[in-house]
Each structure stands twice: as C-alpha cells, then as structure tokens.
Protein backbone atom coordinates (compact mmCIF):
# COMPACT_ATOMS: atom_id res chain seq x y z
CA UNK A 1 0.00 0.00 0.00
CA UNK A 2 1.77 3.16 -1.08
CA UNK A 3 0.02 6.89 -0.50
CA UNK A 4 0.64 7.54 3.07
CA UNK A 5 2.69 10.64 3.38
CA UNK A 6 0.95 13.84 2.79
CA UNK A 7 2.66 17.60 2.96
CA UNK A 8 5.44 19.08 1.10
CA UNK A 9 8.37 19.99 3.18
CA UNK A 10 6.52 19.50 6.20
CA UNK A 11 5.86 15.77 5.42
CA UNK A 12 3.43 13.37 7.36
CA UNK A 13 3.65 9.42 7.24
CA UNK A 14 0.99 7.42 9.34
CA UNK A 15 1.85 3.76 9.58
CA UNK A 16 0.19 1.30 11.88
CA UNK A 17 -3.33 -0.84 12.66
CA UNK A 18 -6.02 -0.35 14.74
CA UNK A 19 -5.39 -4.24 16.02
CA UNK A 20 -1.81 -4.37 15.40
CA UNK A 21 0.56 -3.51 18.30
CA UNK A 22 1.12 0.00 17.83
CA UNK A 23 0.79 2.87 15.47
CA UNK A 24 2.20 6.70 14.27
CA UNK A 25 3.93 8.50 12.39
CA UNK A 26 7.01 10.16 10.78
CA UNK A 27 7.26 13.49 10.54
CA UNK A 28 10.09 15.24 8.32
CA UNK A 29 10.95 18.44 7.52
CA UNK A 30 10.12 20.32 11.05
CA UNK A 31 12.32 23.00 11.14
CA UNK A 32 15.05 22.89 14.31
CA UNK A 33 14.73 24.54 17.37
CA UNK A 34 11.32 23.95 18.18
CA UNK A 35 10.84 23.48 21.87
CA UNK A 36 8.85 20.14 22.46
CA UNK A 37 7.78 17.01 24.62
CA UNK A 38 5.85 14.44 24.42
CA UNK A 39 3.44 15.93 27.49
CA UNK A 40 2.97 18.91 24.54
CA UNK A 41 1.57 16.59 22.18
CA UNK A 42 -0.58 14.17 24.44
CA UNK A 43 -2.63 17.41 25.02
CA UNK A 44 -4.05 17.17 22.11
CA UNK A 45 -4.54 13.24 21.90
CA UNK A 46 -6.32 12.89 25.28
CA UNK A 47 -8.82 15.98 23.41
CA UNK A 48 -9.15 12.44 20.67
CA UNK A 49 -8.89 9.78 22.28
CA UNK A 50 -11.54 6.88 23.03
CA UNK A 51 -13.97 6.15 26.03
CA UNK A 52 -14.26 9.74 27.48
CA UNK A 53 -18.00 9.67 26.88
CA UNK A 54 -21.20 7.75 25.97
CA UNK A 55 -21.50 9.38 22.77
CA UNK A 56 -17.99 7.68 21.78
CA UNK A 57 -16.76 3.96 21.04
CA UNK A 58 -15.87 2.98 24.78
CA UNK A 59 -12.68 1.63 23.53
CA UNK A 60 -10.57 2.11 26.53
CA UNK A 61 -7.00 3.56 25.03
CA UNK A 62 -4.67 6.00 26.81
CA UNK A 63 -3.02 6.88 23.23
CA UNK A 64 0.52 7.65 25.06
CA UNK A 65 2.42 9.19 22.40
CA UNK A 66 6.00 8.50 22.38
CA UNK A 67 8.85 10.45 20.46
CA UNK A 68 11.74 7.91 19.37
CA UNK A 69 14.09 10.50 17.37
CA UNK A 70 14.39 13.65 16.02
CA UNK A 71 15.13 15.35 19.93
CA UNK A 72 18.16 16.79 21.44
CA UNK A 73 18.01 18.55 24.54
CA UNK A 74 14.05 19.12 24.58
CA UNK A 75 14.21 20.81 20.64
CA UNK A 76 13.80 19.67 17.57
CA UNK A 77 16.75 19.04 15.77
CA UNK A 78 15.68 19.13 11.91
CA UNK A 79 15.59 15.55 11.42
CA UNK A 80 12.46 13.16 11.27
CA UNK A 81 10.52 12.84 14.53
CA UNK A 82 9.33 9.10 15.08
CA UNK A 83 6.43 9.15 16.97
CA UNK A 84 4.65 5.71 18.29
CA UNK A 85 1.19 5.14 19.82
CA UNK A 86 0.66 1.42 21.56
CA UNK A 87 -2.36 -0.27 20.73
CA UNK A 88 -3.74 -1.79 24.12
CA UNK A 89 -7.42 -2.64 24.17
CA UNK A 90 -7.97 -4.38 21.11
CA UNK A 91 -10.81 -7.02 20.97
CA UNK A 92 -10.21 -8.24 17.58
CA UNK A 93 -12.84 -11.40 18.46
CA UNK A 94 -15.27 -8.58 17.95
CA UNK A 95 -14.47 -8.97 14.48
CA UNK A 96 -14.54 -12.77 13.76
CA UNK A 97 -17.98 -12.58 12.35
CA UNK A 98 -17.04 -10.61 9.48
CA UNK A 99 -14.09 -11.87 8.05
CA UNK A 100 -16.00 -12.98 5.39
CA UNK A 101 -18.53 -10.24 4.86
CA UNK A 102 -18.14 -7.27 3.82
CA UNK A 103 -19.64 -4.18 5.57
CA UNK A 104 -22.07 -2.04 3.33
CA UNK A 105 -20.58 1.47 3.75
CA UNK A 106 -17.23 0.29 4.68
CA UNK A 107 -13.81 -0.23 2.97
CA UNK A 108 -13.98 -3.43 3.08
CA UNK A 109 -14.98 -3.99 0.29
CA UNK A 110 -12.88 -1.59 -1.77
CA UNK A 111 -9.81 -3.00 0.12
CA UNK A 112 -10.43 -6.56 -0.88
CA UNK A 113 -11.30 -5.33 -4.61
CA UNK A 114 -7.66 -3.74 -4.70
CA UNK A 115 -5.29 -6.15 -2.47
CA UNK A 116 -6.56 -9.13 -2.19
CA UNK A 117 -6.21 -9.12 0.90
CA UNK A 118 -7.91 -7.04 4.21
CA UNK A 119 -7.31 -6.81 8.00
CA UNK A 120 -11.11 -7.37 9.15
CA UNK A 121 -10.40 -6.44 12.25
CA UNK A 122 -11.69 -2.89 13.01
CA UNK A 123 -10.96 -2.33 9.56
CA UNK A 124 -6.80 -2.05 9.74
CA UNK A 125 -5.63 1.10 8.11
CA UNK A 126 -9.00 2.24 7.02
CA UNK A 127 -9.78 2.01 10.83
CA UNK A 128 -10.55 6.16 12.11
CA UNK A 129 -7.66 4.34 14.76
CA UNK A 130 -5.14 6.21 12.38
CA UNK A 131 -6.18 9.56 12.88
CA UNK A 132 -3.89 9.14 16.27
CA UNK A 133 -1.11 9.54 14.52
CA UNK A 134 -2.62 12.48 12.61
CA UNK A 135 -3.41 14.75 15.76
CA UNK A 136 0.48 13.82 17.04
CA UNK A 137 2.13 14.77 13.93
CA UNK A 138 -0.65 18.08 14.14
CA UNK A 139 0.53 18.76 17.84
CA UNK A 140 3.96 19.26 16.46
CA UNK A 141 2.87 21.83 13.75
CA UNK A 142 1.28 23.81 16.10
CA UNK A 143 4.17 24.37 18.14
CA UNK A 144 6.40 25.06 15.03
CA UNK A 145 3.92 27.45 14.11
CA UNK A 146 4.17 28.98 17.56
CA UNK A 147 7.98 29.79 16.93
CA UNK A 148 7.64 31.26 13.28
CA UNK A 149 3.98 32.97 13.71
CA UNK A 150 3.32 33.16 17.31
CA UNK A 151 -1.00 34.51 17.74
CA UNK A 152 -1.80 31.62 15.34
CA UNK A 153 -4.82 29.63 17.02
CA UNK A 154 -6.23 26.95 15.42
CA UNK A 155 -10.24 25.71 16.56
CA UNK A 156 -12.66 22.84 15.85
CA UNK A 157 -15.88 22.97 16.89
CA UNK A 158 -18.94 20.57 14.98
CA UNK A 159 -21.80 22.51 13.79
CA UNK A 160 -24.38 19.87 12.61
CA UNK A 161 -25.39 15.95 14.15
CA UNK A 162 -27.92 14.78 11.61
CA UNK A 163 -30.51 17.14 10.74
CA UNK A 164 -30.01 19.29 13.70
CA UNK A 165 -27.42 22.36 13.25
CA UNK A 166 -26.00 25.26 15.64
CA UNK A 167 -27.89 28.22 15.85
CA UNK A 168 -24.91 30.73 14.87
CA UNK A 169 -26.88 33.57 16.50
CA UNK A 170 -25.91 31.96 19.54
CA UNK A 171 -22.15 30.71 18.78
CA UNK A 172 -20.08 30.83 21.76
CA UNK A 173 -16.37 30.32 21.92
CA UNK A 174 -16.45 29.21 24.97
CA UNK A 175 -19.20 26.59 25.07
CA UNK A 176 -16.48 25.22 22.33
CA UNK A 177 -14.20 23.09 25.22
CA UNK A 178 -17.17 23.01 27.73
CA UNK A 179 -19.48 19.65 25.76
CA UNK A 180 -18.70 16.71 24.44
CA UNK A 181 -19.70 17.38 21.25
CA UNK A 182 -17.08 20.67 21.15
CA UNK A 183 -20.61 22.84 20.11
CA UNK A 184 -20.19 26.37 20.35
CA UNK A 185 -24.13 26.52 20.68
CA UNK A 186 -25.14 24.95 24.79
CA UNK A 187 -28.77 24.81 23.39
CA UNK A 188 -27.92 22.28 20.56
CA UNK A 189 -25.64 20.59 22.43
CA UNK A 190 -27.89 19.51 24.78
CA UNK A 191 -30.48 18.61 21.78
CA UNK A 192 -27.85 16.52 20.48
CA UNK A 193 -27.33 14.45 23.31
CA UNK A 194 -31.00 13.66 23.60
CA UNK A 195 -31.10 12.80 20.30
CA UNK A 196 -27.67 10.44 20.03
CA UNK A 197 -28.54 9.01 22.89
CA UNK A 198 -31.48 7.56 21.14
CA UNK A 199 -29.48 6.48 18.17
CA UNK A 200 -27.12 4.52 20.69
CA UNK A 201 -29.15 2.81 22.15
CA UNK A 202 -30.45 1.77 19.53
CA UNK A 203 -27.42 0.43 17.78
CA UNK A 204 -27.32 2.95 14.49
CA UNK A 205 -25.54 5.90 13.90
CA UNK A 206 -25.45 9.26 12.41
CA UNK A 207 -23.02 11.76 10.30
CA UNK A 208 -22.08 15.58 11.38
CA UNK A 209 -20.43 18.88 10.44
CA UNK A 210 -17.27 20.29 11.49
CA UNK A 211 -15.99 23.45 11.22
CA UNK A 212 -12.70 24.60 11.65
CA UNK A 213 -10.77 27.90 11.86
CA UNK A 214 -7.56 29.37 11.93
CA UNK A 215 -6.89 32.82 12.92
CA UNK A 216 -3.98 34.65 12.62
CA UNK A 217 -2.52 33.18 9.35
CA UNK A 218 -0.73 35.82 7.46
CA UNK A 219 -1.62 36.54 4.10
CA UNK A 220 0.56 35.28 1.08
CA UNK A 221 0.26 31.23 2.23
CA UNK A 222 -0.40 29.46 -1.10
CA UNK A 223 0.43 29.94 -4.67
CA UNK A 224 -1.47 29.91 -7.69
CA UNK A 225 -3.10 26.96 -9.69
CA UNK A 226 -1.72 23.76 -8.60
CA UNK A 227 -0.23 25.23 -5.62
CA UNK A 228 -3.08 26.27 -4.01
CA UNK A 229 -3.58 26.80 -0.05
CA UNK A 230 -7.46 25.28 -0.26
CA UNK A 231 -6.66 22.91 -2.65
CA UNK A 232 -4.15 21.58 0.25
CA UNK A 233 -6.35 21.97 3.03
CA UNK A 234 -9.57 20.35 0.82
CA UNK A 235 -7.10 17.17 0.34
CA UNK A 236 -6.30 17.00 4.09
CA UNK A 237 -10.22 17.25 5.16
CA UNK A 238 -11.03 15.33 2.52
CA UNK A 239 -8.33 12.48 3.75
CA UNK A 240 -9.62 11.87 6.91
CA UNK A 241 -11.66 8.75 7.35
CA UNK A 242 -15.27 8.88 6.79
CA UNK A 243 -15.02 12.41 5.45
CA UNK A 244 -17.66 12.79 2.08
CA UNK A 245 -17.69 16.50 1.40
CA UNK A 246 -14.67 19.56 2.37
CA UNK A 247 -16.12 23.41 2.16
CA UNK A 248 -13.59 26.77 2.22
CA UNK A 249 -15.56 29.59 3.41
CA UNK A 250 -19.17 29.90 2.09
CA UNK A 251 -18.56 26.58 -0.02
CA UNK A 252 -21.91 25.17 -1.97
CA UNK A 253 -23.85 27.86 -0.62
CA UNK A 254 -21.58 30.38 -2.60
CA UNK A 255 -23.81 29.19 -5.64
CA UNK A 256 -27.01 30.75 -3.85
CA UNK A 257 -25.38 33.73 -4.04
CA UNK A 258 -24.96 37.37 -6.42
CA UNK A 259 -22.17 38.67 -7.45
CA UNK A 260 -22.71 41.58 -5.19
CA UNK A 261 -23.59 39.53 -2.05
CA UNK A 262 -20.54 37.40 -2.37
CA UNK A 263 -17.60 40.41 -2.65
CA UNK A 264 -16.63 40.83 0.56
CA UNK A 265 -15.57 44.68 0.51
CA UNK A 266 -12.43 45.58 1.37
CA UNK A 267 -11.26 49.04 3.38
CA UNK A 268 -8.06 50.03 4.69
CA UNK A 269 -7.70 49.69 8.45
CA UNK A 270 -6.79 52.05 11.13
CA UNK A 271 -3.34 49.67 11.46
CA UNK A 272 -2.34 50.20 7.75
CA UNK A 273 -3.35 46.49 6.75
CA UNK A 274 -6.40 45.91 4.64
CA UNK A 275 -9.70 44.92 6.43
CA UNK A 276 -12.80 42.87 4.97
CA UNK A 277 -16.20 44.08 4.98
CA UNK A 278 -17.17 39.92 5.85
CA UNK A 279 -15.36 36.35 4.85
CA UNK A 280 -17.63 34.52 2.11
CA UNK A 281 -14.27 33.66 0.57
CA UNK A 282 -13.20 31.76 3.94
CA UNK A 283 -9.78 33.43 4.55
CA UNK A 284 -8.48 32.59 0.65
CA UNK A 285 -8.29 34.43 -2.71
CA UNK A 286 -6.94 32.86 -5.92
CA UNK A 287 -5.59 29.96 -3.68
CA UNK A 288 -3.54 32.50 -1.42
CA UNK A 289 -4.29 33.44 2.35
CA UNK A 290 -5.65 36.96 2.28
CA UNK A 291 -5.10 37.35 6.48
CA UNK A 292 -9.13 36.58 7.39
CA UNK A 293 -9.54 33.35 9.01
CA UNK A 294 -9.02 30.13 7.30
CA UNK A 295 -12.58 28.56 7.68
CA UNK A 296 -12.77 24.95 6.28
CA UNK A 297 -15.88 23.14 7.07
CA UNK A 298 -16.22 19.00 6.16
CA UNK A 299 -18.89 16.50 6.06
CA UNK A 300 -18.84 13.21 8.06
CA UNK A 301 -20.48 10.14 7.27
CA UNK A 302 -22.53 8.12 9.75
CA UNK A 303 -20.58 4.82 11.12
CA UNK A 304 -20.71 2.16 8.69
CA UNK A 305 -20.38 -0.35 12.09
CA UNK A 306 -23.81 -0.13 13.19
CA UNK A 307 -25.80 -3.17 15.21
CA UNK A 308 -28.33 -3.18 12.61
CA UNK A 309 -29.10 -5.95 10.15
CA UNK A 310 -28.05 -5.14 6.47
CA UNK A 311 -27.71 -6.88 3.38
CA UNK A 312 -24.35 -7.74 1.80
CA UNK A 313 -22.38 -10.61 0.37
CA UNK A 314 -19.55 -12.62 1.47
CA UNK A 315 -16.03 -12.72 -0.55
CA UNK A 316 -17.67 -15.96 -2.33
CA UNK A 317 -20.37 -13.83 -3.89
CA UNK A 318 -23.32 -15.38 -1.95
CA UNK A 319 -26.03 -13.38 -0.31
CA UNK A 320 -25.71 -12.83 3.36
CA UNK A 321 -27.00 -10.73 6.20
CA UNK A 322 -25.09 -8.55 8.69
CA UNK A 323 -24.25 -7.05 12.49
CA UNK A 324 -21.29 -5.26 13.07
CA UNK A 325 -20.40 -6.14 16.77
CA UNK A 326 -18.13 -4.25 18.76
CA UNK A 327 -17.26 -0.51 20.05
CA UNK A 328 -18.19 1.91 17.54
CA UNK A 329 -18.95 5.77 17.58
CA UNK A 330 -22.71 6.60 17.01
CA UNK A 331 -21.21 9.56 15.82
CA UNK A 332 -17.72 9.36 14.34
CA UNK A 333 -17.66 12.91 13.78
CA UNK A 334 -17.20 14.17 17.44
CA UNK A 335 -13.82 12.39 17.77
CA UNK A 336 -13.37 14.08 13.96
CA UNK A 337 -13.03 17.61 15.53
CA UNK A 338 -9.14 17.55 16.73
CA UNK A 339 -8.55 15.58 13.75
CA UNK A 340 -9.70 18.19 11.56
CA UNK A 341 -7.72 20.67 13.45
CA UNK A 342 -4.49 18.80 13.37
CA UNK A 343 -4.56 18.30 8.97
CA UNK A 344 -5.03 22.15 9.46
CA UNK A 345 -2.22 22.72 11.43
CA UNK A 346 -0.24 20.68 9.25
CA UNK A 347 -1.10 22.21 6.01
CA UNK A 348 -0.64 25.84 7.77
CA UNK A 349 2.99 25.33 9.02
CA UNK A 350 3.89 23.31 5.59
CA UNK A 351 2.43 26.70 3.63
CA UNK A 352 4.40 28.96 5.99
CA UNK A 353 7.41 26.36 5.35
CA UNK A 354 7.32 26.68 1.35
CA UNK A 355 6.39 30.45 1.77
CA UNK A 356 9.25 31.36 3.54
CA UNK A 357 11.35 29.02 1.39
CA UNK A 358 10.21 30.69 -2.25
CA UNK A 359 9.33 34.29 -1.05
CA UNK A 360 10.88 35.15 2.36
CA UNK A 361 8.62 37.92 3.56
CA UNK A 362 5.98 39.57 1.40
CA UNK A 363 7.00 41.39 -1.46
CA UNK A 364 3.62 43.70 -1.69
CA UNK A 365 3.08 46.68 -0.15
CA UNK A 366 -0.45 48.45 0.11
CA UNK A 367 -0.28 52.23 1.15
C-alpha cells in the first residue's frame, strides 16, 4: 500500500493498525529549534482519544504518544521525529464474524477489490484508529507554528449531528471546550445528546459537520493553480476517514449567491493592513491566504459499524446478512473535531514552510 505521506516539506507518514501492536507517524521536515515534549503533544490526543464519553466507542485507550528521534536537549533538531502510539485494548474477536462479509458502507470492500487481501479487524488502516497519529504529527505543527507565527490559534468545533445544526446567532467560543460534542451553541448541544442518545441505544448511527478555523494566518500562504492553499487543506479534510464532502468559506452555498452579495468589501484599516467588509471567501483568494480566518468546514459520514441488520455478500459472492459487533462511535464525527484541526495545522505550518522558502517575507506593499 503506497500513498501515506501527505505535505510538502513539512511531510506526514501514518503507519500502523487499529489491532496491530502499535501505530504513528514520521514526521520530516520540522524545522530545528522547536521546543517540544511528548506531554505537549498528548494534550491534544487525550482531546481524541476513546472512552471519554457515551457518545464515543468505549474503547478504553490512553493513546501515550512516544517520540523515538528527532530530539536533542528538549528541541527539535531538523531531522524526522518518530512518533509511536501502543495499541492496548484491542478485541479483535469482535471482528470474527465478518471476516468474510463485507460491511455495506465500509472499505472493506474496496480493500479486498484492490489487495486481495484485508485486516477485518476494526478495519486495519481504514480504521478512524489512524487519525492518532494524525493529531500527534498536528501537535507538532502547532508548536512550530508557535515559533515562526506566534498569535496563530487553530479551533474545531462541529456545527451539525444529523438534521439538527447550531444556531450561529448563539455561537459561543467558549461553550467550544465546555461539551462533548465541542458545540459552540449549549442549546444544541444539549439537543444533540438527547437525540444520540437515542441512536445509541439503539445500535445505528449518524453523520455531522465540522468546522474549523484558523486565525492569525498571514496573508501570502499558497500559490497559484496547482499550488493552491485550499486545494491543500480540501485534500487533508477530505483524507480523513469517513469524510464525504470539504467546504472553504461559504462553499456550496456560494452558488445561492450574487455577485454583489458574495464580494466581501475591502477598506483600509486604522493599522495600515487591509480589512474585509465579511469572509464569504473563507480566509483565501486565488488559492492564497488573504489574512481573514481560514474557515474549512467537512462533512462526516454516519458509522458504517452499526448493530443493525443489512444486506451484503460474502467474498464468495453469496447473499448474506449482517451485524457489526463491537465498540463503535454513534457519531464518528465528534472524535473528527481535533482531527480536523491537526490536517489544518499541518497544512498551515507546511504553507508557511514553502512560503518562507520561495518568497521570504511579502514582497507587496499596500499604502
């Protein structure tokens, strides 16, 4: 299987199972210098982990992160970081029933199409397991990006279980870190949890909306065409397990909209630097970072591992009948939300990498 590293000079590999004894990633091209340890990046895996809540798979893993190279001395040193993540409450007799089915609205069958060949047990790399590694490898960017653009923040929150959506009239910041479904809107959240506890209970599942924003980001990040800063960050959303459908700014809804409704205005500021009259065009222009917030917003599907009977067929070809046993989410997309924020993090620092690399500072001056 080749296709695992993702990034240009800041450069991601994910290896690793979600039943085999460990997983992680590489990470290349982190500039030196950067003041880390491993305490830094467990922050942000015990946001992802497993088991902190009913509304999650109860999967019970600490996700201890480990760095294995790249450290001298508490900084980075410029070579690859190892980083490794021990598997430890695997139950792959969960699985036993399916090793010869396939699961509608998995990989499984898609797998076994290409290889020949298919861990059935949680699903093996196409198991959301691997987006560990991910959120690691993002908990480094962030602290790179610390050191060359300190005031960058970076913040996930989902907008949408199901039918039911935020009420933005009521989005709160705050509320973000205070639910387990990281809703900026108390009122939904507690509507959601009324209504996924339902779905839980009753062994199906359901997809969401996340939304995530960086503020800060300079402007000049990306370059034209091929290049392109959303074109990077759509590939990233769009590479996370279960993810069906990435949006920069006012995405599909953009098409609802006039000419005149979409410009968003621009006026010099009372700093010198231009200012925007809103942000339909979600922080990017021509594929470059205009210095709004990045918004990127991405559409989860509901978990294919449901305790529901469906209809599929074995590897023979026969007709055959299925129930995913095991620890599933109901709703994959609340442990999505520091996911999404890590491939954000690690787009960001590899734009501000190949920025600084081609153009230094920026060349244009306004006023």
């Amino acid at each position: 299987m080749s296709m695992n590293t993702f990034g240009h000079l800041f450069r991601v590999t994910t290896w690793g199972e979600s039943h085999g004894p460990a997983l992680g990633a590489t990470v290349d091209g982190c500039p030196p210098g950067v003041v880390l340890d491993e305490a830094m990046l467990q922050h942000w895996l015990d946001r992802r982990k497993p088991g902190q809540n009913k509304y999650t798979t109860q999967r019970q893993e600490p996700d201890q992160v480990k760095i294995l190279s790249g450290m001298f001395e508490g900084q980075t040193t410029g070579t690859p970081i190892q980083l490794m993540i021990e598997n430890t409450d695997q139950r792959s007799k969960d699985y036993g029933d399916i090793a010869e089915k396939f699961r509608p609205g998995h990989a499984d069958i898609t797998y076994w199409q290409k290889y020949g060949i298919r861990d059935y047990r949680g699903g093996g790399r196409s198991s959301a397991r691997e987006t560990a590694a991910r959120v690691a490898a993002g908990g480094i960017a962030r602290e790179a990006i610390k050191a060359l653009v300190p005031g960058v923040e970076i913040k996930g929150y989902m907008t949408q279980i199901g039918p039911h959506k935020i009420d933005r009239a009521r989005f709160d910041w705050d509320q973000i870190e205070q639910n387990p479904f990281w809703s900026p809107d108390a009122t939904a959240a507690g509507e959601w949890a009324t209504y996924l506890d339902g779905l839980r209970k009753s062994g199906n599942s359901v997809g969401a909306v996340v939304e995530v924003v960086a503020r800060g980001v300079p402007a000049g990040l990306g370059a034209p065409i091929y290049g392109k800063l959303d074109t990077d960050l759509a590939a990233a959303m769009m590479s996370i397990n279960a993810v069906k459908g990435v949006e920069i700014g006012e995405g599909m809804n953009a098409a609802c909209l006039t000419g005149e409704d979409n410009a968003d205005e621009i006026f010099m500021g009372n700093d010198g630097q231009p200012v925007y009259s809103s942000n339909h065009a979600g922080g990017i222009l021509g594929g470059i970072s205009s210095g709004q917030d990045l918004v990127v917003r991405f559409a989860v599907k509901p978990t294919s591992s449901i305790l529901k009977t469906r209809q599929t067929i074995t590897k023979s070809g026969t007709a055959a009948e299925i129930i995913t046993k095991g620890r599933h989410d109901p709703c994959v997309g609340i442990r999505a939300v520091p996911v999404g924020e890590a491939m954000m993090a690690c787009v960001v620092l590899d734009h501000l990498l190949l920025h600084r690399g081609q153009i230094g500072a920026n060349r244009g001056k306004i006023g």
